[in-house]
N, C-alpha and C. Protein backbone atom coordinates (compact mmCIF):
# COMPACT_ATOMS: atom_id res chain seq x y z
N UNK A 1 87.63 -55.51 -78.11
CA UNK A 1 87.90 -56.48 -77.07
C UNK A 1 88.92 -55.93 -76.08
N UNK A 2 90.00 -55.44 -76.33
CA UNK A 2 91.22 -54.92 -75.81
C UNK A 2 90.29 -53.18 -74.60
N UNK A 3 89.38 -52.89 -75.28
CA UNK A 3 89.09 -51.83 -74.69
C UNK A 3 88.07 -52.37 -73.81
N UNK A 4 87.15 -53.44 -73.50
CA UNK A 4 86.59 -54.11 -72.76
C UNK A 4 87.26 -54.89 -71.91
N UNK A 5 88.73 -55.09 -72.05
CA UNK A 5 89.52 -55.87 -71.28
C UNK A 5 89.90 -54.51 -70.33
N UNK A 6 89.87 -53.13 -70.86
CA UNK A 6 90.73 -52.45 -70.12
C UNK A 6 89.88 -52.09 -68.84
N UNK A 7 88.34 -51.83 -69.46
CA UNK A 7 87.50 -51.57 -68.49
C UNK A 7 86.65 -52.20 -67.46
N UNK A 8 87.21 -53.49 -67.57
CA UNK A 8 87.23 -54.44 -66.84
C UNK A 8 88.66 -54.15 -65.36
N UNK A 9 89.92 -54.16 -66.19
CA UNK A 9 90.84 -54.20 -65.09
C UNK A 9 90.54 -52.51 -64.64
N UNK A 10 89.89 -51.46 -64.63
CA UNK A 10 89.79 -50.19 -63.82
C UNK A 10 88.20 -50.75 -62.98
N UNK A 11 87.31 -51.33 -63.56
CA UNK A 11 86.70 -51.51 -62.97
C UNK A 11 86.67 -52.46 -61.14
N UNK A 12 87.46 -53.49 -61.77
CA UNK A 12 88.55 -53.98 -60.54
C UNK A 12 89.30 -53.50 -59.88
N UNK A 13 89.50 -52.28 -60.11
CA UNK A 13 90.61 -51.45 -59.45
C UNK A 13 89.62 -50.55 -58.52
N UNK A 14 88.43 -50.19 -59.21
CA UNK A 14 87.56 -48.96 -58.51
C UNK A 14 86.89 -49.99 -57.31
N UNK A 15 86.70 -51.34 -57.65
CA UNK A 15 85.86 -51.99 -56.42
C UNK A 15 87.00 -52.28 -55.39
N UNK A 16 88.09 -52.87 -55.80
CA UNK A 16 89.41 -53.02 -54.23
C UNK A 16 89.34 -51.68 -53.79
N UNK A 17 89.56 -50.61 -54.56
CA UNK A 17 90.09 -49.48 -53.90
C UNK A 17 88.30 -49.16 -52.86
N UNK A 18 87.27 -49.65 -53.56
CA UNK A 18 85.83 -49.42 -52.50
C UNK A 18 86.11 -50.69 -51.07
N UNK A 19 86.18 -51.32 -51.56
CA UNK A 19 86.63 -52.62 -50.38
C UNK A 19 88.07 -52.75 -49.14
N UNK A 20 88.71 -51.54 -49.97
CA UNK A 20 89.78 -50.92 -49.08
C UNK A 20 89.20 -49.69 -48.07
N UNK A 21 88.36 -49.02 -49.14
CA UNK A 21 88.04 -47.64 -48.13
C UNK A 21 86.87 -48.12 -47.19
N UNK A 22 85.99 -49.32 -47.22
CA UNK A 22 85.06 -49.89 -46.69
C UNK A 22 85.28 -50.49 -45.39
N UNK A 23 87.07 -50.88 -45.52
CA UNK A 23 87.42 -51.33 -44.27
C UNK A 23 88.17 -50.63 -43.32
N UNK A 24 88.61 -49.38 -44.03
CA UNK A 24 89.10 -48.54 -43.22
C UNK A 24 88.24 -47.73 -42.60
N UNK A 25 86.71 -47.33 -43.10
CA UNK A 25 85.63 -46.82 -42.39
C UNK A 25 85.06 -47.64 -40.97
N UNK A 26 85.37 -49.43 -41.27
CA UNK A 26 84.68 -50.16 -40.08
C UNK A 26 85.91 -49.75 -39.07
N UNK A 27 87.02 -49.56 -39.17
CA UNK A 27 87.59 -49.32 -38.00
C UNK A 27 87.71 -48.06 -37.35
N UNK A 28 86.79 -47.26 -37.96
CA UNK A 28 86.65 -45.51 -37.11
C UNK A 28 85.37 -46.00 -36.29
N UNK A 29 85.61 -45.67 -34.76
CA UNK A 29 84.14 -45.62 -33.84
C UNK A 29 84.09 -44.22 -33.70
N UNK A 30 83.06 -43.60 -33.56
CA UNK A 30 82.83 -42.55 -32.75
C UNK A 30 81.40 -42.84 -31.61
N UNK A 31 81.82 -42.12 -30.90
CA UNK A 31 80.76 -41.81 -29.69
C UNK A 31 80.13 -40.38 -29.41
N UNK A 32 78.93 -40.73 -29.30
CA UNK A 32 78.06 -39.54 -29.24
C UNK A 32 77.18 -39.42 -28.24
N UNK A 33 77.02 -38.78 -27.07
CA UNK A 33 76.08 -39.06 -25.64
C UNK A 33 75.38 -37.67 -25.55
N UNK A 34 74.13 -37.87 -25.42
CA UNK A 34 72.92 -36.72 -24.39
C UNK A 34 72.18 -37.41 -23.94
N UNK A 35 72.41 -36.88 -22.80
CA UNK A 35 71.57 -36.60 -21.78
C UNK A 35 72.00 -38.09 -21.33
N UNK A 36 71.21 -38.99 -21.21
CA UNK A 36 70.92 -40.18 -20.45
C UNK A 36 71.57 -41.36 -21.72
N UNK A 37 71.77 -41.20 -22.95
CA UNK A 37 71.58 -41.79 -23.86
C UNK A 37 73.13 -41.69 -24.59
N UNK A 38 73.97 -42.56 -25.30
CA UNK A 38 75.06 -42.66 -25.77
C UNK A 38 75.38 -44.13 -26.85
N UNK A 39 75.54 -43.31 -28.14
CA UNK A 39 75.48 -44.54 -29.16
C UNK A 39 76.82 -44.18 -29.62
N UNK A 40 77.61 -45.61 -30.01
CA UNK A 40 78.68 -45.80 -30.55
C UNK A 40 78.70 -46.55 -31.56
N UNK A 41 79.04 -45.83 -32.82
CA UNK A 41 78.81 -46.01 -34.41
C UNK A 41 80.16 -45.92 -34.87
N UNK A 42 80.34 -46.91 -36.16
CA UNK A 42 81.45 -47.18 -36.55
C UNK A 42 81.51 -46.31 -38.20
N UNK A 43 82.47 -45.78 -38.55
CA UNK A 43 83.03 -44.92 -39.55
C UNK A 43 81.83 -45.51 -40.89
N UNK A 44 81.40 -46.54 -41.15
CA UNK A 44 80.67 -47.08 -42.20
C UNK A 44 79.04 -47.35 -41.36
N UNK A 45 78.63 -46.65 -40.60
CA UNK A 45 77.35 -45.67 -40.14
C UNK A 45 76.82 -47.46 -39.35
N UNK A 46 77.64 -48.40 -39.02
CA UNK A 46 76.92 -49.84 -38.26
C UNK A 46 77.12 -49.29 -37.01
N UNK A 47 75.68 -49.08 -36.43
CA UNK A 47 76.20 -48.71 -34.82
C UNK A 47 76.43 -50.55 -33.99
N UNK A 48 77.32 -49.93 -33.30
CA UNK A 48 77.79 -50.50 -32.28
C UNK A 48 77.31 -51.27 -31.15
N UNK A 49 76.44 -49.80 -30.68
CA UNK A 49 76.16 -50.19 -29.47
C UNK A 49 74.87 -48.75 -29.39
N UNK A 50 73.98 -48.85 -28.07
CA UNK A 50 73.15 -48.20 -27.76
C UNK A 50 73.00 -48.13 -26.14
N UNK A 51 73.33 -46.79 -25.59
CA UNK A 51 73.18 -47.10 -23.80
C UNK A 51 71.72 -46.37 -23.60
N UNK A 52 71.37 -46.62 -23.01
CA UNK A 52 70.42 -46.02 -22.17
C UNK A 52 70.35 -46.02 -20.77
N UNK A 53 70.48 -44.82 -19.63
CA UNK A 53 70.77 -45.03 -18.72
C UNK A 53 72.09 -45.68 -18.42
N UNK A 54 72.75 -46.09 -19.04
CA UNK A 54 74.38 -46.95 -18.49
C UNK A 54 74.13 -48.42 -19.29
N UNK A 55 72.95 -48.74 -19.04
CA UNK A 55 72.57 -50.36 -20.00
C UNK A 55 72.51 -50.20 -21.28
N UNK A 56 72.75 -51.24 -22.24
CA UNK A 56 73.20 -51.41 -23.56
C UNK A 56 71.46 -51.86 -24.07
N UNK A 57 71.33 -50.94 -24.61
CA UNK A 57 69.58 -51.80 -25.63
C UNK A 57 70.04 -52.16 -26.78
N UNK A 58 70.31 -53.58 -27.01
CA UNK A 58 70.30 -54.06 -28.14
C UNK A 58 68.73 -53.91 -28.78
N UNK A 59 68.05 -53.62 -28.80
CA UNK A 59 66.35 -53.50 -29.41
C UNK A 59 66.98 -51.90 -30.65
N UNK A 60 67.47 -51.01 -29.49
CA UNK A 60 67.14 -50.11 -30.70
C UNK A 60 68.82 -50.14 -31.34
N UNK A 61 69.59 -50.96 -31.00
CA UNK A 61 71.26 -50.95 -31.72
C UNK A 61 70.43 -51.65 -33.21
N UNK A 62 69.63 -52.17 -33.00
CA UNK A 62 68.94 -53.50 -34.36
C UNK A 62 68.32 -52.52 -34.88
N UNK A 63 67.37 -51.33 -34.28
CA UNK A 63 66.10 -50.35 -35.12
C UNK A 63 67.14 -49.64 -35.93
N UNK A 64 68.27 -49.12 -35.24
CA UNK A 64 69.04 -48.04 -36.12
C UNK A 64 69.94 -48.75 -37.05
N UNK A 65 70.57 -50.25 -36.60
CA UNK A 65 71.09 -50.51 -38.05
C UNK A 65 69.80 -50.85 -39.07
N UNK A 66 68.67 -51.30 -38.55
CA UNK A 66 68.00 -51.23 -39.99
C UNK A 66 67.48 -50.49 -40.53
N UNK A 67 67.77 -49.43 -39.80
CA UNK A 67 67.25 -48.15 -40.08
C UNK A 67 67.95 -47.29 -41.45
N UNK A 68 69.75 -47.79 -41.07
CA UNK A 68 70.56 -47.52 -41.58
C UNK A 68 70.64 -48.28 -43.18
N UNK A 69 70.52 -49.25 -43.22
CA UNK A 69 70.42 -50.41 -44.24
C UNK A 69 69.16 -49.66 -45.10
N UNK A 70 67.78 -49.72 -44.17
CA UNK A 70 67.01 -49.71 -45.43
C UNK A 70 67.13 -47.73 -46.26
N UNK A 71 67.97 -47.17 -45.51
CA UNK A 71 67.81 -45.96 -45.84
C UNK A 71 68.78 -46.07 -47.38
N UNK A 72 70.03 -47.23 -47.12
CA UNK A 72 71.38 -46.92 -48.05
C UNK A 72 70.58 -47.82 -49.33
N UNK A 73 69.59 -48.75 -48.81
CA UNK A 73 69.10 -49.16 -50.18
C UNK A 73 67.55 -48.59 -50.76
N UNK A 74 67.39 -47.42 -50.48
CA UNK A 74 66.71 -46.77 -51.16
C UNK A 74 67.71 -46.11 -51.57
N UNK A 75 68.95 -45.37 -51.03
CA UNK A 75 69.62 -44.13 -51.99
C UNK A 75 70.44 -44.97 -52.95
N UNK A 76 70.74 -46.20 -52.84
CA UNK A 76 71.28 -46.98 -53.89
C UNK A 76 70.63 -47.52 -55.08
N UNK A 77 69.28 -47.84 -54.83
CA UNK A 77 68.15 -47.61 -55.88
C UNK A 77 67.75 -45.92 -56.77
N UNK A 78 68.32 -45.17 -55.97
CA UNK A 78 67.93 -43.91 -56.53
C UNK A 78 69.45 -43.20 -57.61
N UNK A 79 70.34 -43.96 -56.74
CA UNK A 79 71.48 -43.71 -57.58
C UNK A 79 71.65 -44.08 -58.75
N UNK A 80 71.42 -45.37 -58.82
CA UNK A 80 71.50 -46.63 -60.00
C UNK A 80 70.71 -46.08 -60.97
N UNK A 81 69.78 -45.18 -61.14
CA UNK A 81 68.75 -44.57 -62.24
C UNK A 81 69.18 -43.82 -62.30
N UNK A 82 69.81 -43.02 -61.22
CA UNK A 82 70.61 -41.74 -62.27
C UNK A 82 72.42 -41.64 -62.96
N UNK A 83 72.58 -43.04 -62.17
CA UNK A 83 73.74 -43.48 -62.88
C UNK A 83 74.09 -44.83 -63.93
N UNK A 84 72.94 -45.03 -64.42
CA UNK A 84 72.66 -45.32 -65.99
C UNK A 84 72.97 -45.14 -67.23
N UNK A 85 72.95 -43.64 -67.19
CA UNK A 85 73.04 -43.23 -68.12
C UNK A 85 74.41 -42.86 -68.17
N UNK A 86 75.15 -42.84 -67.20
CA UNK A 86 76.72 -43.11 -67.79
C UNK A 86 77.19 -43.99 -68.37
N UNK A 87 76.91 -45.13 -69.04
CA UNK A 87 77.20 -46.15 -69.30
C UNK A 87 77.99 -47.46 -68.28
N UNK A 88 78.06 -47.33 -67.52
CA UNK A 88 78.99 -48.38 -66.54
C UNK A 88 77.88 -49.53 -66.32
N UNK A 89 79.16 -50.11 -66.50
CA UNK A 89 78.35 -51.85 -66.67
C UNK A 89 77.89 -51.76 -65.33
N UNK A 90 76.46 -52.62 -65.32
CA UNK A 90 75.53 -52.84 -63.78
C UNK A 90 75.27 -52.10 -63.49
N UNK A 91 75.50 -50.63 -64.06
CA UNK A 91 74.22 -49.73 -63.94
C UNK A 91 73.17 -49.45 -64.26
């Protein structure tokens, strides 16, 4: 019990310390421009924004975050099977 209590409080410790580094990633932007075209993405890969020509396309700011999303939940499905077999709870 005592050793299930312990791995409980590191386990709590490993998700704040993910929920800390999660928020320090939303506050990095970077900007990236060619040619005609310039997207501004935030440290945790949510773009921002999308110019084209000087105007903002929200159409493809929506294609690349879901682009982004469905990519992190396939590698999060692919992770979870190979991190199983470590034993960690919810894997």
């Amino acid at each position: 019990m005592i050793d299930k209590l312990g791995q409980m409080k590191d386990l709590y410790a490993l998700k704040k310390q993910a929920d800390d580094l999660k928020k320090q990633m939303e506050k990095i932007t970077v900007e990236v421009s060619q040619g005609d075209y310039k997207l501004v993405m935030q440290g945790d890969q949510k773009v921002r924004a999308v110019f084209v020509d000087g105007e903002e396309d929200q159409d493809l700011k929506k294609l690349f975050n879901q682009g982004v999303k469905e990519s992190q939940k396939v590698v999060s499905k692919k992770m979870r099977g190979q991190l199983g077999g470590l034993g960690l709870p919810g894997f």
